[in-house]
N, C-alpha and C. Protein backbone atom coordinates (compact mmCIF):
# COMPACT_ATOMS: atom_id res chain seq x y z
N UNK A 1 109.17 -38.60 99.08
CA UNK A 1 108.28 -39.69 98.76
C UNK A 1 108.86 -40.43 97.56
N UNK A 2 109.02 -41.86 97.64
CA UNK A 2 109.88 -42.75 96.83
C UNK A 2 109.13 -43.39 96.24
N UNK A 3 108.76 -44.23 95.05
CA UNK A 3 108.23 -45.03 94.86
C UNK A 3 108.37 -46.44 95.27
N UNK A 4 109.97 -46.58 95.39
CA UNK A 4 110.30 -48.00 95.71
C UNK A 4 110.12 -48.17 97.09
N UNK A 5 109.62 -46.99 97.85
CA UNK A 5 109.29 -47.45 99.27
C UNK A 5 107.80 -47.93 99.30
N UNK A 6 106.96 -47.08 98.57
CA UNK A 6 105.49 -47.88 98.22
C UNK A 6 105.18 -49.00 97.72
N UNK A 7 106.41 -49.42 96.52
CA UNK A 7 106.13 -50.83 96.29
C UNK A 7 106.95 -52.23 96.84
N UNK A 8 107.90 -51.77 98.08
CA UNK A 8 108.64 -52.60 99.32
C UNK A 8 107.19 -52.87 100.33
N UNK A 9 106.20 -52.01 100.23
CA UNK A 9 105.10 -51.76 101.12
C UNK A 9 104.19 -52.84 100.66
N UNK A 10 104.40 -52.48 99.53
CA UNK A 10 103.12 -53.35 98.76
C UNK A 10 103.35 -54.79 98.55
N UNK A 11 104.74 -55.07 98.18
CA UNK A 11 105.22 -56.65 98.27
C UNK A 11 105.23 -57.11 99.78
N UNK A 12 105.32 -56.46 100.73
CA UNK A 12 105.50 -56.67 102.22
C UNK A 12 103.91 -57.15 102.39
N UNK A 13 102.89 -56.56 102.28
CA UNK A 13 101.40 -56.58 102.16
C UNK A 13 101.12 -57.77 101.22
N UNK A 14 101.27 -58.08 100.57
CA UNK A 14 101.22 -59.06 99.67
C UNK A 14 101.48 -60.40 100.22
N UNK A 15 103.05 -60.36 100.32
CA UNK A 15 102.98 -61.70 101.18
C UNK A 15 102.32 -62.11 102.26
N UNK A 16 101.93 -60.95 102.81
CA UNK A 16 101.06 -61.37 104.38
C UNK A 16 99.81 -61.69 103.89
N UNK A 17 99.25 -61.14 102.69
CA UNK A 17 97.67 -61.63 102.15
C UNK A 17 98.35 -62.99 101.32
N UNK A 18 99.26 -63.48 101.40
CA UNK A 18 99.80 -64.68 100.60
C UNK A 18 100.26 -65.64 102.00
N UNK A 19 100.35 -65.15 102.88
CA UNK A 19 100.50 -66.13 103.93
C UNK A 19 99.14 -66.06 104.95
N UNK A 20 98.05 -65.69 105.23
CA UNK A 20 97.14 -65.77 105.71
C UNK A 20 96.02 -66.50 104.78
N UNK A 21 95.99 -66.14 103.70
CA UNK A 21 95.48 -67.14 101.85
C UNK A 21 95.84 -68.83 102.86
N UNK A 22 96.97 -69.33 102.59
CA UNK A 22 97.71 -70.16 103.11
C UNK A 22 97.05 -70.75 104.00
N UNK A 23 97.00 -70.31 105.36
CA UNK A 23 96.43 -70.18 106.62
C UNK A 23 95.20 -70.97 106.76
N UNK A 24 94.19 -70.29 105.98
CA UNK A 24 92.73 -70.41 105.91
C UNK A 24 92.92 -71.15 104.68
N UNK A 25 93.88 -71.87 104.06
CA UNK A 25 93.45 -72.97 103.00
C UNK A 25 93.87 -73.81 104.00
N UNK A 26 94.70 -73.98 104.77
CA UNK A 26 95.17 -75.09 105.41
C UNK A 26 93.88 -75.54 106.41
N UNK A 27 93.22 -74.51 107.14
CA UNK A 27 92.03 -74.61 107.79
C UNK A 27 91.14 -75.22 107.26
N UNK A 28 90.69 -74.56 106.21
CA UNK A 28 89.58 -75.29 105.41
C UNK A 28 90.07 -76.55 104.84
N UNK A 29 91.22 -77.26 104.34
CA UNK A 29 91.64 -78.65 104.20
C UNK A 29 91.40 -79.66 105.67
N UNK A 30 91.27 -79.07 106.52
CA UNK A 30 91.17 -79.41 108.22
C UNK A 30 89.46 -80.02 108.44
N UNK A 31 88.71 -78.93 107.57
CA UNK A 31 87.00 -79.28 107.90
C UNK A 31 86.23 -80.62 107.99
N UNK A 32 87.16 -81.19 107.33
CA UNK A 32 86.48 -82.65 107.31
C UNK A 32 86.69 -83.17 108.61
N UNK A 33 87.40 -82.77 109.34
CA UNK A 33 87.68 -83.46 110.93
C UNK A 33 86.09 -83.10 111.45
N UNK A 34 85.80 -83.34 112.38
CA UNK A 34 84.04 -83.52 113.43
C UNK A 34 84.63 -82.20 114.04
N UNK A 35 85.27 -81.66 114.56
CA UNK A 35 84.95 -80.24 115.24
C UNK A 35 85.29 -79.01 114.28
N UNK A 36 84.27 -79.10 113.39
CA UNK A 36 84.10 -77.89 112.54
C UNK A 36 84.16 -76.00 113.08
N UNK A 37 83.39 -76.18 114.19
CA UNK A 37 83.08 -74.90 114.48
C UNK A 37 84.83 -74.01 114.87
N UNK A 38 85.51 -74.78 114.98
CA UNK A 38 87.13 -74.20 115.49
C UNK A 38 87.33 -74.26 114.27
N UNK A 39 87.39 -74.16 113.11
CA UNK A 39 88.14 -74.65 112.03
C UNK A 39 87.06 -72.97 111.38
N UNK A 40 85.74 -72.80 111.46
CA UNK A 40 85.05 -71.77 110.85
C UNK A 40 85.72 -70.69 112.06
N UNK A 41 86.05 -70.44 112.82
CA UNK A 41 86.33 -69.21 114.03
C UNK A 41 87.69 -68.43 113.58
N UNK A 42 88.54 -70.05 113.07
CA UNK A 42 89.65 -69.63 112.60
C UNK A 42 90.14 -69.37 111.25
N UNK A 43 88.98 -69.68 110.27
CA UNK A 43 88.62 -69.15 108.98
C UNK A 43 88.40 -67.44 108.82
N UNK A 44 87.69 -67.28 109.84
CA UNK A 44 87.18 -66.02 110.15
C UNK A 44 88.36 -65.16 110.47
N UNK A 45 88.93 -65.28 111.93
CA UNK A 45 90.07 -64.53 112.02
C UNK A 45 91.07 -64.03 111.21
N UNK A 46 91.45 -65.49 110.19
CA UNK A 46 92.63 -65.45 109.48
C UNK A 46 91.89 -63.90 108.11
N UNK A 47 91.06 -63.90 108.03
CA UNK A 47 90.04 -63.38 107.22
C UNK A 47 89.99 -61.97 107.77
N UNK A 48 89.59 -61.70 108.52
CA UNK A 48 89.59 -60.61 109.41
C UNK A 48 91.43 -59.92 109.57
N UNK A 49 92.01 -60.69 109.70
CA UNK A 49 93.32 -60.04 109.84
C UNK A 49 93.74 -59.44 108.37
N UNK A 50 93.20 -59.84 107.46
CA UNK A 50 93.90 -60.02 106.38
C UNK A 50 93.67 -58.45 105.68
N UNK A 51 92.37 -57.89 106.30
CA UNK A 51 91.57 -56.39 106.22
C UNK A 51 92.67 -55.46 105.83
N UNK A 52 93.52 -55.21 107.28
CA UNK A 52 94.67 -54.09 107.07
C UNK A 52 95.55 -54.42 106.59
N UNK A 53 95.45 -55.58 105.66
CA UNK A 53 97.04 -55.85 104.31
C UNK A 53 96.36 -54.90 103.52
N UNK A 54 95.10 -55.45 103.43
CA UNK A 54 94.47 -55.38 102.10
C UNK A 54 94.31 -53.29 101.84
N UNK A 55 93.91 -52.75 102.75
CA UNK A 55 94.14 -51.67 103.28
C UNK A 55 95.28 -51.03 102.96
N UNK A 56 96.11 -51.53 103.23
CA UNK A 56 97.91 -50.94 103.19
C UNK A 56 98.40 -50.84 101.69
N UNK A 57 97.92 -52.29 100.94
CA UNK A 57 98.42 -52.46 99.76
C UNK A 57 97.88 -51.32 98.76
N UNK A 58 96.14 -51.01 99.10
CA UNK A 58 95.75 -49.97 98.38
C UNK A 58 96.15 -49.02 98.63
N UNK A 59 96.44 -48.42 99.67
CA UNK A 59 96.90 -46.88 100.10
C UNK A 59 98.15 -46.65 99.53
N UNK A 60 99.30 -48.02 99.31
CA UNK A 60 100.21 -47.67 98.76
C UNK A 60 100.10 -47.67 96.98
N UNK A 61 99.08 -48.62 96.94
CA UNK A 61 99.19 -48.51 95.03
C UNK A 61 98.16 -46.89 95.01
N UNK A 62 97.74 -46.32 95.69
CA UNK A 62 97.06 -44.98 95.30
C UNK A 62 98.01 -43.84 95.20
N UNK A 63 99.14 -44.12 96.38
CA UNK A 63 100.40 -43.08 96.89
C UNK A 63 101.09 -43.19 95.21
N UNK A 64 101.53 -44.14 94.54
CA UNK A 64 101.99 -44.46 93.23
C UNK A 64 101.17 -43.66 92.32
N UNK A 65 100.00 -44.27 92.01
CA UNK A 65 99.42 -43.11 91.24
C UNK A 65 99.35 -42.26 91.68
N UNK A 66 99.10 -41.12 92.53
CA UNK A 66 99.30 -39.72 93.06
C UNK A 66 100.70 -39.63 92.52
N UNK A 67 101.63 -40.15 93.02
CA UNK A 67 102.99 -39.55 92.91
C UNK A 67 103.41 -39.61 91.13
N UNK A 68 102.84 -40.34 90.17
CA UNK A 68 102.75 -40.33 88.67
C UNK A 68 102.31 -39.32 88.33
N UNK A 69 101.20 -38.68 88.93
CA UNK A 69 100.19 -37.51 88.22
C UNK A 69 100.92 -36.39 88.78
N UNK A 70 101.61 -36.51 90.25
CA UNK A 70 102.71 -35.11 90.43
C UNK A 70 103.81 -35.18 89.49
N UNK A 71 104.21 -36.25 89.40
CA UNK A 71 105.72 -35.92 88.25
C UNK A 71 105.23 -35.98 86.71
N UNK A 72 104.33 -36.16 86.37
CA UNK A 72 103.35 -35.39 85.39
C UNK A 72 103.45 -34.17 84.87
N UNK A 73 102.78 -33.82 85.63
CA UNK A 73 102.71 -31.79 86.20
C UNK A 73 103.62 -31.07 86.43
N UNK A 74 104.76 -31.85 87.31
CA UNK A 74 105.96 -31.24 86.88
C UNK A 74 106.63 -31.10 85.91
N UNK A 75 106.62 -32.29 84.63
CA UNK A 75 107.29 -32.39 83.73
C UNK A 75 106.01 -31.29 82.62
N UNK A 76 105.14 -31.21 82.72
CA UNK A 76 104.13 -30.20 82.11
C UNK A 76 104.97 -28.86 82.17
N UNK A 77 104.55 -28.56 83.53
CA UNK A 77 105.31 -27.34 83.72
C UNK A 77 106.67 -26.91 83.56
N UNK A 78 107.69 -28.15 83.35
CA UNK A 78 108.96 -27.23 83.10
C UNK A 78 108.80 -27.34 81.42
N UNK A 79 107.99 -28.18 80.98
CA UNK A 79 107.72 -28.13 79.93
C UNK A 79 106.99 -26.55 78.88
């Protein structure tokens, strides 16, 4: 277990919550057009997808702290 693979994870996650952000600003700049209700469906989705970045990014910033508090304990103990 690496750290720099958790935080390749976490910048990977990032940009996708930085390109779906994007997405649904571009949508919502769109609302002023008369067919609103396609413009809220696809607010939603972009929104909805964005769940398992958001998901990923935490699991990996938690794997980081876990893996701090093991090399902790190790350095305790050879200590």
């Amino acid at each position: 277990m690496r750290i720099d693979n958790n935080l390749g994870a976490m910048l990977g996650a990032g940009l996708q919550i930085q390109e779906q952000a994007s997405n649904i600003a571009q949508v919502a700049n769109t609302v002023a057009d008369s067919d609103f209700s396609g413009a809220a469906s696809d607010i939603a989705s972009e929104m909805v997808e964005q769940i398992p970045e958001i998901i990923a990014y935490s699991a990996n910033a938690k794997a980081i702290e876990v893996q701090e508090v093991a090399m902790q304990r190790l350095l305790d103990i050879k200590a």
